[in-house]
C-alpha atoms as a PDB file:
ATOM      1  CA  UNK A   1     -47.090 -90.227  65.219  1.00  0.00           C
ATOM      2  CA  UNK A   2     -46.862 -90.423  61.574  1.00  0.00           C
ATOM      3  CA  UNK A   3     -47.861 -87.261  59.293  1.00  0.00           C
ATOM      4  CA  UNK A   4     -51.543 -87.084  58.269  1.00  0.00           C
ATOM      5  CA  UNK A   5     -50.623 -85.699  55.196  1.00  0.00           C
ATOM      6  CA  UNK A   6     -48.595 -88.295  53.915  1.00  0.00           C
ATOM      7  CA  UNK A   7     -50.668 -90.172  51.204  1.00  0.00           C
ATOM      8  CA  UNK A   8     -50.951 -94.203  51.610  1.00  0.00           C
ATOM      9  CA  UNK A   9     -49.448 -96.004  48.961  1.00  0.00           C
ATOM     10  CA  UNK A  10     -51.258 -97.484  46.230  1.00  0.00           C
ATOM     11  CA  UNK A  11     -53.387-100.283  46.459  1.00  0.00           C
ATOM     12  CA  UNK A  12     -53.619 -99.284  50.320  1.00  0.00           C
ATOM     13  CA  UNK A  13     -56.631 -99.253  51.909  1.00  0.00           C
ATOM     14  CA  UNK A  14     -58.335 -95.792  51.873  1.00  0.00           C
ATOM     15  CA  UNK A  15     -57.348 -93.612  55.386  1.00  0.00           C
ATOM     16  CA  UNK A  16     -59.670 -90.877  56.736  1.00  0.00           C
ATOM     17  CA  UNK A  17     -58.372 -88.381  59.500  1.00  0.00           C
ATOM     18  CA  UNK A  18     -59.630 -85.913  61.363  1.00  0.00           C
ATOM     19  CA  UNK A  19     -58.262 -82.693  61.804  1.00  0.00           C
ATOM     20  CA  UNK A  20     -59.946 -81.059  65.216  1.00  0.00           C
ATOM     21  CA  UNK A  21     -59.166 -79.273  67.929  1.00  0.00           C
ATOM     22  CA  UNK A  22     -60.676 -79.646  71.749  1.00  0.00           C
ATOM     23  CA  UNK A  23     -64.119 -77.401  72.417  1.00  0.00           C
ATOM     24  CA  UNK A  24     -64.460 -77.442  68.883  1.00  0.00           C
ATOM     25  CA  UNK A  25     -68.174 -78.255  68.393  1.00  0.00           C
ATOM     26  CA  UNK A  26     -68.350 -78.784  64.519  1.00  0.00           C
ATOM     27  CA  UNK A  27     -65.453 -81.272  64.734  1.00  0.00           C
ATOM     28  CA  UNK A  28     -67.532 -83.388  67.156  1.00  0.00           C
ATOM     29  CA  UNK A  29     -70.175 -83.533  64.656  1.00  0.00           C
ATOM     30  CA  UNK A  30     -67.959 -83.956  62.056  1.00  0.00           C
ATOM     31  CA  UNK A  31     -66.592 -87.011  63.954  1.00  0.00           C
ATOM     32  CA  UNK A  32     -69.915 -89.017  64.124  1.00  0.00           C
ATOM     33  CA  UNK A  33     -70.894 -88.694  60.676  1.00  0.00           C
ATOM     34  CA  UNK A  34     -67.117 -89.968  59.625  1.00  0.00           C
ATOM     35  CA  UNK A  35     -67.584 -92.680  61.819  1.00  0.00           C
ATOM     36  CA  UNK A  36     -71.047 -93.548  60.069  1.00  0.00           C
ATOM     37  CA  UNK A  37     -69.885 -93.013  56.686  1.00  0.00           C
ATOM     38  CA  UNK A  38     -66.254 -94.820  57.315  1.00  0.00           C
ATOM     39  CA  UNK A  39     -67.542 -97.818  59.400  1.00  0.00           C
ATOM     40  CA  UNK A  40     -69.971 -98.375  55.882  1.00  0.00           C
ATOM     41  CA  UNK A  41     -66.345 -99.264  54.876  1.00  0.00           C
ATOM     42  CA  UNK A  42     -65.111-101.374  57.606  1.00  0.00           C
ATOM     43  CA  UNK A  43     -62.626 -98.278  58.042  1.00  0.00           C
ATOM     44  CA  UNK A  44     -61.346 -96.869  60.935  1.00  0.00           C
ATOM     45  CA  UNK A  45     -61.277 -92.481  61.363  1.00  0.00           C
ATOM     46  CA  UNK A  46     -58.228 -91.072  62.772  1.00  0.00           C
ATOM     47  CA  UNK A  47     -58.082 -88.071  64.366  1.00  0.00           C
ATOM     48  CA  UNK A  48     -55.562 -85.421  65.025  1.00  0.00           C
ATOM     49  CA  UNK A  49     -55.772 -82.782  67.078  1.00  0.00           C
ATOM     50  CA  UNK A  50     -53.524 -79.472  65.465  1.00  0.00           C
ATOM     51  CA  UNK A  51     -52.835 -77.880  68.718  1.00  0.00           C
ATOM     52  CA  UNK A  52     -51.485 -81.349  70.289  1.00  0.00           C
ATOM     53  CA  UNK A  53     -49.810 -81.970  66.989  1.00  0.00           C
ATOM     54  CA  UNK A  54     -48.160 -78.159  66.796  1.00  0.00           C
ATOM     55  CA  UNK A  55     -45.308 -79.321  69.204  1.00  0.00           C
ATOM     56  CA  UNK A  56     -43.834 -81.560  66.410  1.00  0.00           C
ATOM     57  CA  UNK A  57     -45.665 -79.978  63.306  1.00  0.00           C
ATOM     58  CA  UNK A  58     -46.567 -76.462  63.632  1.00  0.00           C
ATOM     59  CA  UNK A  59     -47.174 -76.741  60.066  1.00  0.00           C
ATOM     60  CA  UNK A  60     -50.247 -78.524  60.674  1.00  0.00           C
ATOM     61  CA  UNK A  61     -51.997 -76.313  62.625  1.00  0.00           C
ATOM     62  CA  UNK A  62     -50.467 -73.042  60.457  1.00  0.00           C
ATOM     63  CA  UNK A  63     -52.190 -74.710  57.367  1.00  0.00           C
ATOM     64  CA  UNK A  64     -55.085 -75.803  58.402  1.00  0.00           C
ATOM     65  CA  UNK A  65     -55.866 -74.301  62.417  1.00  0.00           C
ATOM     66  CA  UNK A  66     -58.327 -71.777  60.702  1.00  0.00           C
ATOM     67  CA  UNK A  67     -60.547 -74.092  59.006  1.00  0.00           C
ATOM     68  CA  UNK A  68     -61.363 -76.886  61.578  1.00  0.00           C
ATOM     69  CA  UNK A  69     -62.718 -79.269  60.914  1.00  0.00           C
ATOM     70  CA  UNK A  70     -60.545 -80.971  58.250  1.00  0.00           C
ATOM     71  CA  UNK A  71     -61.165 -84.276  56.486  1.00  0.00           C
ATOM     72  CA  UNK A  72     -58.511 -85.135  55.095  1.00  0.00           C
ATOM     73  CA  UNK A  73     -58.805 -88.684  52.452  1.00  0.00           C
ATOM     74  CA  UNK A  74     -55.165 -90.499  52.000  1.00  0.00           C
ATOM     75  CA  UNK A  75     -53.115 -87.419  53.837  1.00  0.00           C
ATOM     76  CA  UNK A  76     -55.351 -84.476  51.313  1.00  0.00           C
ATOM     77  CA  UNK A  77     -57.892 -82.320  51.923  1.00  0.00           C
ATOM     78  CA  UNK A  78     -61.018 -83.640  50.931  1.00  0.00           C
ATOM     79  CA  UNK A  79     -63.794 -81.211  52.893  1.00  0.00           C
ATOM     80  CA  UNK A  80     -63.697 -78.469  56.184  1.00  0.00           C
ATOM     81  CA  UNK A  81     -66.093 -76.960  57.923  1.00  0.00           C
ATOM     82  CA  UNK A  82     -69.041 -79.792  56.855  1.00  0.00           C
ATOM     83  CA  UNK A  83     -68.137 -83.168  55.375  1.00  0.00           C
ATOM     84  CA  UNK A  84     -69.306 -83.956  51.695  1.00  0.00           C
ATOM     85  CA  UNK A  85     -70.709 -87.519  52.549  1.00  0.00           C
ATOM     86  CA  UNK A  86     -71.623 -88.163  48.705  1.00  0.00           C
ATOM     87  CA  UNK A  87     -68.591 -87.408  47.626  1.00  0.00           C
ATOM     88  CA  UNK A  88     -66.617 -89.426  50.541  1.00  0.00           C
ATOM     89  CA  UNK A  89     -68.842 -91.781  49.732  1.00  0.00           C
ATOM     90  CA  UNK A  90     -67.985 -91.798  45.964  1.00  0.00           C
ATOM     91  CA  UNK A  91     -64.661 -91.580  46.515  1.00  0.00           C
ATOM     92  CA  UNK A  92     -64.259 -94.285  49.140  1.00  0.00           C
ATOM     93  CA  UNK A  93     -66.479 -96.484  46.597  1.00  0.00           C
ATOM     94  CA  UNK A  94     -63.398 -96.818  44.030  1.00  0.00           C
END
């Protein structure tokens, strides 16, 4: 698996992942409208899952466990808890 929080490279195309956890309701609302928003963009979400991930990088789940979900834009944070569609969209737009 490669690290979520590695940034892609420049002129990349943008990357949007999901940081969840299972029985986590907000994340599964979180999901659809990242789908919406992303496929706008003819881009695909990723999602990780920080207690699946912990095994290999308990650093994800130390940093961000408590805040689920995460959206994270190019390997940073860009929202928790809710996602900021305008300024996803905004950013994805340049």
């Amino acid at each position: 698996m490669t690290n979520p929080t590695e940034s892609a490279g420049s002129g990349a195309r943008p990357a949007v992942t999901l940081l969840t956890r299972a029985g986590c309701g907000m994340c599964g609302i979180a999901l659809e409208q990242l789908r919406v928003i992303c496929a706008d963009f003819g881009i695909e979400v990723a999602t990780v899952d920080v207690d699946e991930a912990a095994a290999t990088d308990p650093g994800l789940r130390a940093e961000y466990g408590d805040r689920l979900p995460v959206v994270l834009l190019n390997g940073r944070e860009h929202s928790y808890f809710d996602v900021d569609e305008a300024r996803l969209r905004a950013d994805l737009s340049r």
